[in-house]
C-alpha atoms as a PDB file:
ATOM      1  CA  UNK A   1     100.243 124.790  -6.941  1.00  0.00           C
ATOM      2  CA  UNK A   2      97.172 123.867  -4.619  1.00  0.00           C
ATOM      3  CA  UNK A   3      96.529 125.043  -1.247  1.00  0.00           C
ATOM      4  CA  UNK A   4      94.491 123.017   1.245  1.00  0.00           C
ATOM      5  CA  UNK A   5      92.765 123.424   4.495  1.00  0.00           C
ATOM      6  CA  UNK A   6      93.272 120.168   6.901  1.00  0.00           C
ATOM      7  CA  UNK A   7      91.027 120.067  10.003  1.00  0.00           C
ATOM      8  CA  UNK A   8      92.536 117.737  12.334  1.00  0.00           C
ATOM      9  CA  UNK A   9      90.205 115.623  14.786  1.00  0.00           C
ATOM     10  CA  UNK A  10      87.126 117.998  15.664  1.00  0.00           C
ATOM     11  CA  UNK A  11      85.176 114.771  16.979  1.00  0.00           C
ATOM     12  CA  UNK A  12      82.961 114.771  20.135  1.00  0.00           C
ATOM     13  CA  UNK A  13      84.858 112.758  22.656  1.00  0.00           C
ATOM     14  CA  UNK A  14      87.493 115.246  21.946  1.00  0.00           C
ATOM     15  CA  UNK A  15      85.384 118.666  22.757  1.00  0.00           C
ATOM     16  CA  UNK A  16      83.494 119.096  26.022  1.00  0.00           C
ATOM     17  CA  UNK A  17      81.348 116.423  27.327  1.00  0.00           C
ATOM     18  CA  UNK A  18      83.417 113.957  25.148  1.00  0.00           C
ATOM     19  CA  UNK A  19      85.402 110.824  26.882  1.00  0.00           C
ATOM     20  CA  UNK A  20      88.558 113.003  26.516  1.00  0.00           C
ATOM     21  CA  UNK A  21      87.451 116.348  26.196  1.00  0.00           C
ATOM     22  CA  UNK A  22      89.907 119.200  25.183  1.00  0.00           C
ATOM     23  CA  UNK A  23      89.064 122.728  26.870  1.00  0.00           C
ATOM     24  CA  UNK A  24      87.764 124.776  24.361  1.00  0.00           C
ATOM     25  CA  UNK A  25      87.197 121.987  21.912  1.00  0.00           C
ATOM     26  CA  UNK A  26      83.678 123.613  21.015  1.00  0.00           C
ATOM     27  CA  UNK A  27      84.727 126.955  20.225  1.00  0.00           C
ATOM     28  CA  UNK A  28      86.939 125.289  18.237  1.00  0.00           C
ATOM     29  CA  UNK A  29      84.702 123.568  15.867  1.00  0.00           C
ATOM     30  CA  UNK A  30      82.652 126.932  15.367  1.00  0.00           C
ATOM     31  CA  UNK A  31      85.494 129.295  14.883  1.00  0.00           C
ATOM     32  CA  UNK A  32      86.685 126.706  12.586  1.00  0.00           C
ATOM     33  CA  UNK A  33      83.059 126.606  10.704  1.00  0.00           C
ATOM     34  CA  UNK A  34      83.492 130.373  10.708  1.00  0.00           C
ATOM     35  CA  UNK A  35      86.580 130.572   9.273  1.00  0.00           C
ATOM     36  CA  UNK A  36      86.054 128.506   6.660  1.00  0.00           C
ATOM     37  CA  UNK A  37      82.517 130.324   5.610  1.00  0.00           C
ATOM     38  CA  UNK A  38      84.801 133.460   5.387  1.00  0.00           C
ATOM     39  CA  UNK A  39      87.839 131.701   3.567  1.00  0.00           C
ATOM     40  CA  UNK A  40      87.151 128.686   2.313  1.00  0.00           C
ATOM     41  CA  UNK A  41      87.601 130.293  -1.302  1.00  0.00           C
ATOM     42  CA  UNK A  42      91.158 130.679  -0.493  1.00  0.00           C
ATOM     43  CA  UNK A  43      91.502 126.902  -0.831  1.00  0.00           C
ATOM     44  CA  UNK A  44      91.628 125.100  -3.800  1.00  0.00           C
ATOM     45  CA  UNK A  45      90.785 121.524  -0.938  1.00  0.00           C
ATOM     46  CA  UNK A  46      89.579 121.364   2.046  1.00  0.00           C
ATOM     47  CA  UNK A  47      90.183 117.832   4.382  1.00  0.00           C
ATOM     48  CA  UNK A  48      89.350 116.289   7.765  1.00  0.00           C
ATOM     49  CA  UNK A  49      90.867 114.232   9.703  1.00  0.00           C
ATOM     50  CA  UNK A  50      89.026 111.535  12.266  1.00  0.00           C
ATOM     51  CA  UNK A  51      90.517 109.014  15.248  1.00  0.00           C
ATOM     52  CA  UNK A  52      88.808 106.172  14.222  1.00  0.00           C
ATOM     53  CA  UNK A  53      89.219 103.677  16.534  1.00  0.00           C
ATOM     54  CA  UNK A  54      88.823  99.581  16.530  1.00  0.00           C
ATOM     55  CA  UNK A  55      91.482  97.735  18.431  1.00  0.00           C
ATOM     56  CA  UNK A  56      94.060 100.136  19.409  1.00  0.00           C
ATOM     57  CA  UNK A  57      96.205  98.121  21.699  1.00  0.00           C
ATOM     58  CA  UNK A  58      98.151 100.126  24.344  1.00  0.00           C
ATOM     59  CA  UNK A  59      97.056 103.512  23.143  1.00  0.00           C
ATOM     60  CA  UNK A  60      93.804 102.960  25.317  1.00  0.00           C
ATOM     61  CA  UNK A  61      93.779 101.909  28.951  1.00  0.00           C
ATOM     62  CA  UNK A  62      92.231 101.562  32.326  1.00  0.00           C
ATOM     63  CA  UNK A  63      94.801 103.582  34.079  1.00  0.00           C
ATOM     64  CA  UNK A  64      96.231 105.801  31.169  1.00  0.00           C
ATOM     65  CA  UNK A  65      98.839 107.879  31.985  1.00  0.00           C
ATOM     66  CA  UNK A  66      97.975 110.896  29.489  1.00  0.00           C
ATOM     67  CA  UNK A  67     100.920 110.955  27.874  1.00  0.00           C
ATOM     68  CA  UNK A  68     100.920 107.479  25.901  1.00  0.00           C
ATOM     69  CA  UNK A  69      97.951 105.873  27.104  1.00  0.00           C
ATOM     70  CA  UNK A  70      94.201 107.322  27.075  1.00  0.00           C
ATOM     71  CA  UNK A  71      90.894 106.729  28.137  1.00  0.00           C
ATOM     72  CA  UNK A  72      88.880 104.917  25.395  1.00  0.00           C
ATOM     73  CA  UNK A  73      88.267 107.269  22.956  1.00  0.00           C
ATOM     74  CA  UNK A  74      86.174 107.992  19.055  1.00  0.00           C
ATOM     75  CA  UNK A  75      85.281 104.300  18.783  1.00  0.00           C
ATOM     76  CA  UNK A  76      84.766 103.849  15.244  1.00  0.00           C
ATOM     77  CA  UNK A  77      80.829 103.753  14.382  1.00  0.00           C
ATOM     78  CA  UNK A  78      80.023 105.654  18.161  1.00  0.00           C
ATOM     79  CA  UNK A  79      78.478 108.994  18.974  1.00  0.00           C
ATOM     80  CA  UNK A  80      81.906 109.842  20.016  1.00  0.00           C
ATOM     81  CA  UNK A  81      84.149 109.776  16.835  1.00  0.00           C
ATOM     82  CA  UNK A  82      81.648 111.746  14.956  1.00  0.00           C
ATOM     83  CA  UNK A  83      82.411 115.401  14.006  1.00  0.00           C
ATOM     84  CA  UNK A  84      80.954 117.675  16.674  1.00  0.00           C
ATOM     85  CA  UNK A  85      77.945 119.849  15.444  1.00  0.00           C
ATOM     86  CA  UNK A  86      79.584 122.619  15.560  1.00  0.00           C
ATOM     87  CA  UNK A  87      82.061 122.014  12.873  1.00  0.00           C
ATOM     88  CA  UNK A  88      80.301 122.578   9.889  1.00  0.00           C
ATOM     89  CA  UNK A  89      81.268 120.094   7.116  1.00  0.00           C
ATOM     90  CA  UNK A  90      79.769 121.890   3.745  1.00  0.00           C
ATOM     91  CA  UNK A  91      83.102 122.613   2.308  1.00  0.00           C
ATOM     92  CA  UNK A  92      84.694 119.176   3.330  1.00  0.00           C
ATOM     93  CA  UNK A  93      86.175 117.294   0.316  1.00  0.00           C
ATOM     94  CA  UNK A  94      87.649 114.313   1.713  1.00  0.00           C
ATOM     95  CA  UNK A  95      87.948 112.453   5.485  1.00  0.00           C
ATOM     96  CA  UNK A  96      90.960 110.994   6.542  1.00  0.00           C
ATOM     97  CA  UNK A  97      90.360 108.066   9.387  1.00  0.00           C
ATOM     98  CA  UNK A  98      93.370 106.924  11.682  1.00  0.00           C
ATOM     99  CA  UNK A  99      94.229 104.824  14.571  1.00  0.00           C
ATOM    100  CA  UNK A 100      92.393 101.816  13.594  1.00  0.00           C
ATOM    101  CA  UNK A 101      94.462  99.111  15.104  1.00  0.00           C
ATOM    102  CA  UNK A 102      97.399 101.767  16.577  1.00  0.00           C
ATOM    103  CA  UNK A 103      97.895 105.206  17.934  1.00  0.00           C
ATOM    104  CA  UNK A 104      97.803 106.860  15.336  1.00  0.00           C
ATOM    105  CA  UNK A 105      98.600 111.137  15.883  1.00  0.00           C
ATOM    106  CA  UNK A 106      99.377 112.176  12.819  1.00  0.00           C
ATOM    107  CA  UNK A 107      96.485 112.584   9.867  1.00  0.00           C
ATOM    108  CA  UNK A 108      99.225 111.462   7.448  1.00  0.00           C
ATOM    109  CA  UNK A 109      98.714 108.196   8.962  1.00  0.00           C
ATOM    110  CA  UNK A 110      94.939 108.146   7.782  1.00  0.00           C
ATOM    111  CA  UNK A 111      93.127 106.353   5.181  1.00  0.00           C
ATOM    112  CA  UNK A 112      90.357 107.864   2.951  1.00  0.00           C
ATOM    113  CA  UNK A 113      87.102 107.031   4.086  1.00  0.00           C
ATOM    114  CA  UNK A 114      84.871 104.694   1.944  1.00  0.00           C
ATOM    115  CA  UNK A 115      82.403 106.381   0.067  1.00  0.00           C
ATOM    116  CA  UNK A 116      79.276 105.257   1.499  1.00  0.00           C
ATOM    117  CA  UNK A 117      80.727 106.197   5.310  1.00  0.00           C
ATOM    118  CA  UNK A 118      81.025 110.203   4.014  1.00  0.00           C
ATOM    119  CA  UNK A 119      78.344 112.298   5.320  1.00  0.00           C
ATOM    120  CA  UNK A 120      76.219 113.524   2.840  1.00  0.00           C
ATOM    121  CA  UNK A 121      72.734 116.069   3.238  1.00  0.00           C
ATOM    122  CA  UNK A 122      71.329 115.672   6.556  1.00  0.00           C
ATOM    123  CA  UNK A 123      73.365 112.056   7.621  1.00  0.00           C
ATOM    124  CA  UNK A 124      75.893 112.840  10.600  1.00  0.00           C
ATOM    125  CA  UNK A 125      79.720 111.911  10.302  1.00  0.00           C
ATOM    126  CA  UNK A 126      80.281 108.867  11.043  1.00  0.00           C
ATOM    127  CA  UNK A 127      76.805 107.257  11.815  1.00  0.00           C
ATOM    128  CA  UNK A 128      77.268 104.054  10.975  1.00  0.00           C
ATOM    129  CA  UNK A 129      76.527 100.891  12.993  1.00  0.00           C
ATOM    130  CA  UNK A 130      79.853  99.726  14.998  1.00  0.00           C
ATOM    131  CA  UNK A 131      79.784  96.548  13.157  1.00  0.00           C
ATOM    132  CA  UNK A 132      79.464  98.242   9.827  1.00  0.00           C
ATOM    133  CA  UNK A 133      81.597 100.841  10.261  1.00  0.00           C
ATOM    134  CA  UNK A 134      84.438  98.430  11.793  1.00  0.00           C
ATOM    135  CA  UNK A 135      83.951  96.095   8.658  1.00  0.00           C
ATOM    136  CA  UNK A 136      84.133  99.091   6.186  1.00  0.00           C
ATOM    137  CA  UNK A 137      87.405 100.438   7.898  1.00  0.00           C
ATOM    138  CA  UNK A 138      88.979  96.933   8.659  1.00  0.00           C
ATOM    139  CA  UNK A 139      88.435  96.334   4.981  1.00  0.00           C
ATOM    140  CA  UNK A 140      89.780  99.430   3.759  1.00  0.00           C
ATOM    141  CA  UNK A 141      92.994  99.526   6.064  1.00  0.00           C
ATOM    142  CA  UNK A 142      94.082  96.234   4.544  1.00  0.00           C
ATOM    143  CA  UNK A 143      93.399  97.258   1.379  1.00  0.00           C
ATOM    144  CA  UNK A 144      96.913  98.055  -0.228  1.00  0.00           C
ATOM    145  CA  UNK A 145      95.154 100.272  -3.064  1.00  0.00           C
ATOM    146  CA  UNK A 146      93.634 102.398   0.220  1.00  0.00           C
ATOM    147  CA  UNK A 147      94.491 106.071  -0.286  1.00  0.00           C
ATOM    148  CA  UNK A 148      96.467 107.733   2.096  1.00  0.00           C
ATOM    149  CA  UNK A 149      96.252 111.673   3.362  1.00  0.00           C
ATOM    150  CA  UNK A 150      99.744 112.279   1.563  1.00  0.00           C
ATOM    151  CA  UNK A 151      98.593 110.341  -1.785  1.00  0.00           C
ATOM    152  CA  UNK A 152      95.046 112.535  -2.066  1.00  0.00           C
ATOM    153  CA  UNK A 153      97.092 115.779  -1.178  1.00  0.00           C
ATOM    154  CA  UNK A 154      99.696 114.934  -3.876  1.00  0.00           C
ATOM    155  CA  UNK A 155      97.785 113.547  -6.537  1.00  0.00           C
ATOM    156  CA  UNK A 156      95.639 117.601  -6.001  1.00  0.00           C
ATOM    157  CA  UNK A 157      98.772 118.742  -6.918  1.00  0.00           C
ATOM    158  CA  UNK A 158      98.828 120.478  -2.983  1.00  0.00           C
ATOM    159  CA  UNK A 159     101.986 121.962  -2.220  1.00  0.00           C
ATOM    160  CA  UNK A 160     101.028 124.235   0.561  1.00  0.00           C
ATOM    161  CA  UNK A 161      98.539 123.217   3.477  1.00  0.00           C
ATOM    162  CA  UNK A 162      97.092 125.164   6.910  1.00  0.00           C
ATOM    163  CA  UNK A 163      96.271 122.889   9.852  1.00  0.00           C
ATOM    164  CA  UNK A 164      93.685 123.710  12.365  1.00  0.00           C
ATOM    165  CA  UNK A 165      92.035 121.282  14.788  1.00  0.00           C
ATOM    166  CA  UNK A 166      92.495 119.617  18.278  1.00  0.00           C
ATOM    167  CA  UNK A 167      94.798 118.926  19.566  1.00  0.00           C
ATOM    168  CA  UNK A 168      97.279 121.030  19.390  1.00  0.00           C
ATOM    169  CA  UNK A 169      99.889 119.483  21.457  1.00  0.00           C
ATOM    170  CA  UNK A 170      99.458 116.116  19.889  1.00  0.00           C
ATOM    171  CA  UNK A 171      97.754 115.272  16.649  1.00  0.00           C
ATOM    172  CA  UNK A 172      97.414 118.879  15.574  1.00  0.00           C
ATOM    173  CA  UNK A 173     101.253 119.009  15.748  1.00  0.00           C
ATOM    174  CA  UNK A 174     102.258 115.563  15.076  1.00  0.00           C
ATOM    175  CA  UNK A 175     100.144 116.094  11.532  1.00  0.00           C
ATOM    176  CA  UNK A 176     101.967 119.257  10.714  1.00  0.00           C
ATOM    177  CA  UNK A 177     105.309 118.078  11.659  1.00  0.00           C
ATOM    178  CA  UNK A 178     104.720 114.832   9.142  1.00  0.00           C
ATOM    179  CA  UNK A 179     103.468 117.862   6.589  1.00  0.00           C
ATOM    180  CA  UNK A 180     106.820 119.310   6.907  1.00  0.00           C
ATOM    181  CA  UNK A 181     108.428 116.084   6.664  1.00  0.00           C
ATOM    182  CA  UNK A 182     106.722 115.306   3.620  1.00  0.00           C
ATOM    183  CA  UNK A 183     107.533 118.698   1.643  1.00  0.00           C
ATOM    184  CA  UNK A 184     104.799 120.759   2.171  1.00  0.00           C
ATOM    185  CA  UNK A 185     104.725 124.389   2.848  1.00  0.00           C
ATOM    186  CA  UNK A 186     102.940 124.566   6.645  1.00  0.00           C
ATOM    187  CA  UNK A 187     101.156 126.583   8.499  1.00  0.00           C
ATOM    188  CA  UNK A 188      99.458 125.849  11.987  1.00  0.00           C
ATOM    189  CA  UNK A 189      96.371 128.394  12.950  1.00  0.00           C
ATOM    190  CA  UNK A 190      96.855 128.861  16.728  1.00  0.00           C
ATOM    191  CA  UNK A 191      93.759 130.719  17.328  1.00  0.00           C
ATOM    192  CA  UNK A 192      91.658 127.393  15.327  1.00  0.00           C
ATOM    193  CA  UNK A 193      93.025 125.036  17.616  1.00  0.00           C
ATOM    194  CA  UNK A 194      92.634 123.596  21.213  1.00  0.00           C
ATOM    195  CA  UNK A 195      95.487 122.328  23.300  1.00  0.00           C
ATOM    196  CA  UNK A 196      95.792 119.729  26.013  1.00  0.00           C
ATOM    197  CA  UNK A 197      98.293 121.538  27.958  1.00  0.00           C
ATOM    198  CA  UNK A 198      97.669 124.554  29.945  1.00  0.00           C
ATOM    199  CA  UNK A 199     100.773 126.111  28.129  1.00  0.00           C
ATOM    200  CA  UNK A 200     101.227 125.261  24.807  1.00  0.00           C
ATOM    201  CA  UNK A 201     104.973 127.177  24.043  1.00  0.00           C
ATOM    202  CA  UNK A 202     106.994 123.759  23.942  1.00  0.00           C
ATOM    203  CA  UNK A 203     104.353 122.648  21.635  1.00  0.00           C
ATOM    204  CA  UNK A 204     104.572 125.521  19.737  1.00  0.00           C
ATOM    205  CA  UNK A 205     108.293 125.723  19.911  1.00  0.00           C
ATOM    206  CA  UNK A 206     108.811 121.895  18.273  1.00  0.00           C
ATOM    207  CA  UNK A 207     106.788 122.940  15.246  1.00  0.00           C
ATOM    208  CA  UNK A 208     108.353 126.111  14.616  1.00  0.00           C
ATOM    209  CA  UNK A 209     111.808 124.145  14.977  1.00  0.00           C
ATOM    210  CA  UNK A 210     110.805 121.542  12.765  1.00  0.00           C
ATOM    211  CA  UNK A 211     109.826 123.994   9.746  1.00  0.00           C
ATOM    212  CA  UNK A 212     105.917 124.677  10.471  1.00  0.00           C
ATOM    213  CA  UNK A 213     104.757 128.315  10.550  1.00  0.00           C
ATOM    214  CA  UNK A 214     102.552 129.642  13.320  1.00  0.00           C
ATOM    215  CA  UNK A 215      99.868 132.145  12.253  1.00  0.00           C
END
């Protein structure tokens, strides 16, 4: 059995300063960065998951409503769907991009990222130009071969995973509830995560009633 690590959207248009900033989305990324210097041996795989955005439809609007509609947000190839600073990517195995032509909460609906768009040395996340990094995702979501979160994590032989990440009222918890769903052993890491809501127990109450494990 395999235990992995999923960080769940710790992009810059979703921490402070960002086009749909998350209070306490910074902190996040570094406690995050710090908890994974002091654990990451106690993960056999560690993954990260990215809104990657193209055409999105209704999920983006002029007048969103916050609820099912949002500003527009981690454009695929911008500043703003990169990984914030903060987060420190050394350990990262693997990234996981959503919400190229839909909504899109949950990581399990993510595709591996091509190779050549996977930070490597000193290149940021996701600095690609638009047009190259919409032609590498557009190609790769159509692919039918294209590896999803739930394939990689299976095919590792992962049976038990801990989500951290932003946010925690909606993608945070939409990814762990899919987890569950999918037969994983979950556990979410309140402390690692930012919320949207000023209180977060109905968030917290749905995962714990749909199996996931707060720590």
């Amino acid at each position: 059995m395999s235990r992995a690590l999923i960080i769940v959207d710790v992009q810059n248009d979703f921490c402070e300063g960002g086009s749909l900033a998350v209070k306490g989305g910074a902190d996040v990324a570094g406690a995050i960065s710090e908890y994974v210097d002091a654990h990451h041996g106690q993960f056999d795989h560690i993954v990260a998951t990215q809104d990657w955005h193209i055409e999105p439809g209704a999920h983006f609007a002029e007048n969103p409503d916050f609820i099912d509609s949002w500003p527009p947000h981690c454009v695929a190839g911008t500043r703003g769907a990169e990984l914030h600073p903060d987060l420190d990517t050394e350990y990262i195995q693997a990234y996981f991009r959503k919400g190229q032509f839909t909504a899109a909460y949950s990581g399990f609906e993510g595709i591996l990222a091509p190779e050549d768009a996977v930070p490597t040395g000193d290149r940021k996340p996701g600095a690609l130009p638009l047009e190259d990094a919409e032609a590498l995702t557009a190609s790769s979501f159509a692919d039918e071969d294209a590896i999803g979160l739930d394939d990689w994590l299976q095919s590792h032989d992962v049976e038990d995973v801990v989500i951290v990440g932003i946010a925690t009222d909606y993608c945070v918890m939409a990814t762990a509830l899919d987890a569950v769903q999918a037969g994983y052993s979950v556990t979410v890491v309140r402390n690692l995560t930012a919320g949207i809501a000023a209180d977060l127990d109905d968030a917290y109450a749905e995962m714990e009633l749909g199996g996931v494990d707060l720590a």
